[in-house]
N, C-alpha and C. Protein backbone atom coordinates (compact mmCIF):
# COMPACT_ATOMS: atom_id res chain seq x y z
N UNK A 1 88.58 30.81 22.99
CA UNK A 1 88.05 32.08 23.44
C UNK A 1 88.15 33.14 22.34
N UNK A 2 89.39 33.17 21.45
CA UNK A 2 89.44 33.99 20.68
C UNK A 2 88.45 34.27 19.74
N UNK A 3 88.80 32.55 18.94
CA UNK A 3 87.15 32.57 18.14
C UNK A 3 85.82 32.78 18.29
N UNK A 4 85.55 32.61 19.49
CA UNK A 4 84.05 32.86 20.19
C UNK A 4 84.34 34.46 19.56
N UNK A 5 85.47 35.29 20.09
CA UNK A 5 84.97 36.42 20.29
C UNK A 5 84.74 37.06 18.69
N UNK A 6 85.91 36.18 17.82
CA UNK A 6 85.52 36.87 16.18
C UNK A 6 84.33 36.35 15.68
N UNK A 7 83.49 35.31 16.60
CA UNK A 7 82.62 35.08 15.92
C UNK A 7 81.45 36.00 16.36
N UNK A 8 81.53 36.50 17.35
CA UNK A 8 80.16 37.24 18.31
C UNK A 8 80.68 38.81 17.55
N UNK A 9 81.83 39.23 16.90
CA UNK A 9 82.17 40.59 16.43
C UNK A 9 81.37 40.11 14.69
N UNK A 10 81.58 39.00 14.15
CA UNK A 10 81.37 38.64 12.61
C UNK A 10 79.62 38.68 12.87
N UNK A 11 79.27 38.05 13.92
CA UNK A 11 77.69 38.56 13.58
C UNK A 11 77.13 39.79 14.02
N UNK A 12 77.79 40.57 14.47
CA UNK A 12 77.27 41.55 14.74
C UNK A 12 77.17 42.64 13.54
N UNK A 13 78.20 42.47 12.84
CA UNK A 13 78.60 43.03 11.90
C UNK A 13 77.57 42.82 10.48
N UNK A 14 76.87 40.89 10.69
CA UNK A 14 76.36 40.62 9.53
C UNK A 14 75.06 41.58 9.64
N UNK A 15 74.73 41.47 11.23
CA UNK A 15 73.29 42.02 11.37
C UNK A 15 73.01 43.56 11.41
N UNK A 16 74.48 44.35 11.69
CA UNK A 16 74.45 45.72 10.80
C UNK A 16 74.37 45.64 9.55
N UNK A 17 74.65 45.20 8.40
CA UNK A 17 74.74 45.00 7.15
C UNK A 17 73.49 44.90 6.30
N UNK A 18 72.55 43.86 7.17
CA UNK A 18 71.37 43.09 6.97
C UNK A 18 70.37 44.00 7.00
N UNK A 19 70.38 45.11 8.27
CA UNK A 19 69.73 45.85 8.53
C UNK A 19 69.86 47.51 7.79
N UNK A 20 71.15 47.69 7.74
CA UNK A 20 72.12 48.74 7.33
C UNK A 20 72.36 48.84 5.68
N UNK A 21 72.18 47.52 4.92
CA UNK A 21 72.53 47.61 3.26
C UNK A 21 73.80 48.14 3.72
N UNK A 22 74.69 48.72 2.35
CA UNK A 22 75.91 48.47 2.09
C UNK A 22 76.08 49.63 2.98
N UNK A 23 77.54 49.72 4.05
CA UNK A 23 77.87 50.90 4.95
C UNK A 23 79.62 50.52 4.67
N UNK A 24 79.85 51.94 5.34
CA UNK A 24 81.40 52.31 5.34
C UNK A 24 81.93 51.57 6.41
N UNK A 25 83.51 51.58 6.47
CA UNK A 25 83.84 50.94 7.73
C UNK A 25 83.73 51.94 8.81
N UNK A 26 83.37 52.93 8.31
CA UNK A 26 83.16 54.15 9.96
C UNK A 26 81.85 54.11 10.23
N UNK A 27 80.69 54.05 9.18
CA UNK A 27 79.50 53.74 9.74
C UNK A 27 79.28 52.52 10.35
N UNK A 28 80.06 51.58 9.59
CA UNK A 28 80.26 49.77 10.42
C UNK A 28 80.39 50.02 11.91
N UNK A 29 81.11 50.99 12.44
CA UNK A 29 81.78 50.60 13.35
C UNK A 29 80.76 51.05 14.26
N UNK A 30 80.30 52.05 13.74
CA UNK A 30 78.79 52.91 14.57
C UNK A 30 78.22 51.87 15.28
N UNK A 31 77.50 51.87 14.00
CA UNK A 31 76.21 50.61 13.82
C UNK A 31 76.43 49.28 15.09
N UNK A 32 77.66 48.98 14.75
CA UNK A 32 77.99 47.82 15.57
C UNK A 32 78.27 48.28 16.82
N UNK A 33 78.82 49.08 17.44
CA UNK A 33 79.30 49.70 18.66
C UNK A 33 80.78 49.30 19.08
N UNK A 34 81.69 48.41 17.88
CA UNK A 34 82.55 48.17 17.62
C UNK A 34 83.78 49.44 17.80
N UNK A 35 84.60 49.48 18.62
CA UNK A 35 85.24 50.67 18.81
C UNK A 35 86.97 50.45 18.35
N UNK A 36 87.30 49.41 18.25
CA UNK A 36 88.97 48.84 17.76
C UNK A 36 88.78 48.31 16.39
N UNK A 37 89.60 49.27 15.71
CA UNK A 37 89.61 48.98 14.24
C UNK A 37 90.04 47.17 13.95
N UNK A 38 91.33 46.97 14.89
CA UNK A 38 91.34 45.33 14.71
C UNK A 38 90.34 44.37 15.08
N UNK A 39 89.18 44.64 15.75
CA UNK A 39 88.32 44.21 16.08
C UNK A 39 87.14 44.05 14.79
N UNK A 40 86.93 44.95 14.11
CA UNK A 40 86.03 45.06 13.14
C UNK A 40 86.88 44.63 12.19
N UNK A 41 88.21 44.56 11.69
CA UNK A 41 88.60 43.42 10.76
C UNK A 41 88.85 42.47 11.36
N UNK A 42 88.64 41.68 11.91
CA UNK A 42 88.56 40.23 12.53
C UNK A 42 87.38 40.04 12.37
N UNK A 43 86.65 40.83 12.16
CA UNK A 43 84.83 40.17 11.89
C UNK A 43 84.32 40.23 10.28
N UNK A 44 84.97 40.94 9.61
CA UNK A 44 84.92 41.20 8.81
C UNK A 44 85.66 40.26 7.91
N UNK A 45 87.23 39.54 8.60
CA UNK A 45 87.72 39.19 7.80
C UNK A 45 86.78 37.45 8.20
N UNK A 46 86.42 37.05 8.81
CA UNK A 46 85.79 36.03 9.15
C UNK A 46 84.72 35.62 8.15
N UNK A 47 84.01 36.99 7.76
CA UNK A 47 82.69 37.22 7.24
C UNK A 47 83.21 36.86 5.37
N UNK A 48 84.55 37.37 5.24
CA UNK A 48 84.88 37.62 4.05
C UNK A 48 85.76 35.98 3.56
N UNK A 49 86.51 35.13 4.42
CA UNK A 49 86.74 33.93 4.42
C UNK A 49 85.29 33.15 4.47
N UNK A 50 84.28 33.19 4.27
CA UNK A 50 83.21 32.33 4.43
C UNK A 50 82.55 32.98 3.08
N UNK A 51 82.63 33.66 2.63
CA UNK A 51 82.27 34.37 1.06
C UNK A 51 81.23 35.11 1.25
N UNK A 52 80.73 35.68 2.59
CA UNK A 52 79.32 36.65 2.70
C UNK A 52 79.61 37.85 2.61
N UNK A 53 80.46 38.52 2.19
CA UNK A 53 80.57 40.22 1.77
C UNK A 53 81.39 40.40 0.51
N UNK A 54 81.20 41.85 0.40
CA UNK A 54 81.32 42.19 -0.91
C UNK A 54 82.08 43.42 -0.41
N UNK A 55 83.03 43.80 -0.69
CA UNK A 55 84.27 45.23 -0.39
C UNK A 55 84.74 45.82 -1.41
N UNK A 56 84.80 47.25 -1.14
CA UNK A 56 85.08 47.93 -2.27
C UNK A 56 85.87 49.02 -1.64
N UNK A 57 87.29 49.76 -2.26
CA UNK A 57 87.63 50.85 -1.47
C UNK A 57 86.78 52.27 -1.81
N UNK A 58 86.56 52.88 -0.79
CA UNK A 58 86.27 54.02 -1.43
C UNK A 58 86.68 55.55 -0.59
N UNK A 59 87.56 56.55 -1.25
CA UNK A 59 88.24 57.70 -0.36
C UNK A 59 88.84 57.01 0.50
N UNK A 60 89.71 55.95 1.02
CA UNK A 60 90.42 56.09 2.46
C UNK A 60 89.61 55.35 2.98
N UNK A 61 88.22 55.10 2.81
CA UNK A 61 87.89 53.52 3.52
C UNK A 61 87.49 52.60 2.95
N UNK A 62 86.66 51.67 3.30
CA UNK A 62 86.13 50.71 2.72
C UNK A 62 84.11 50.79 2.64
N UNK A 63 83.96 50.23 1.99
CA UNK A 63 82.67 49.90 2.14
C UNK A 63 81.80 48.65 1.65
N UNK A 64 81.10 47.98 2.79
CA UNK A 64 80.95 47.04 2.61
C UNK A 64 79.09 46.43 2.81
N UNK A 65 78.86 45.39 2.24
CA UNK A 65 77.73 44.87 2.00
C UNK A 65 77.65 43.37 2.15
N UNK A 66 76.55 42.90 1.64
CA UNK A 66 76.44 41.44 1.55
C UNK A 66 76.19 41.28 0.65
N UNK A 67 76.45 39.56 0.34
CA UNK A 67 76.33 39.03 -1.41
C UNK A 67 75.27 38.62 -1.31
């Protein structure tokens, strides 16, 4: 069950990205309707163990894209 759910948070996330080009993790969270910060790194970190994003810090957050 768990995984189902990082996997239904990891695509949601790809298809903000896809659509979105490179966004912050506060616009991420928009975009996605993602509201628990551990929630959006569990999709993220899913996304980032499979080698499809690209992270960079920037001011206090992150911002992220696809490779």
């Amino acid at each position: 069950m768990f995984e189902e759910k990082t996997g239904a948070l990891a695509g949601k996330i790809w298809e903000a990205l896809n659509e979105g080009g490179k966004l912050t993790g506060k616009d991420l969270k928009k975009a996605t309707k993602i509201r628990a910060d551990k929630d959006l790194y569990l999709g993220l970190g899913w996304l980032l163990r499979e080698g499809k994003l690209e992270v960079a810090e920037v001011e206090k957050d992150i911002e992220v894209s696809l490779k």
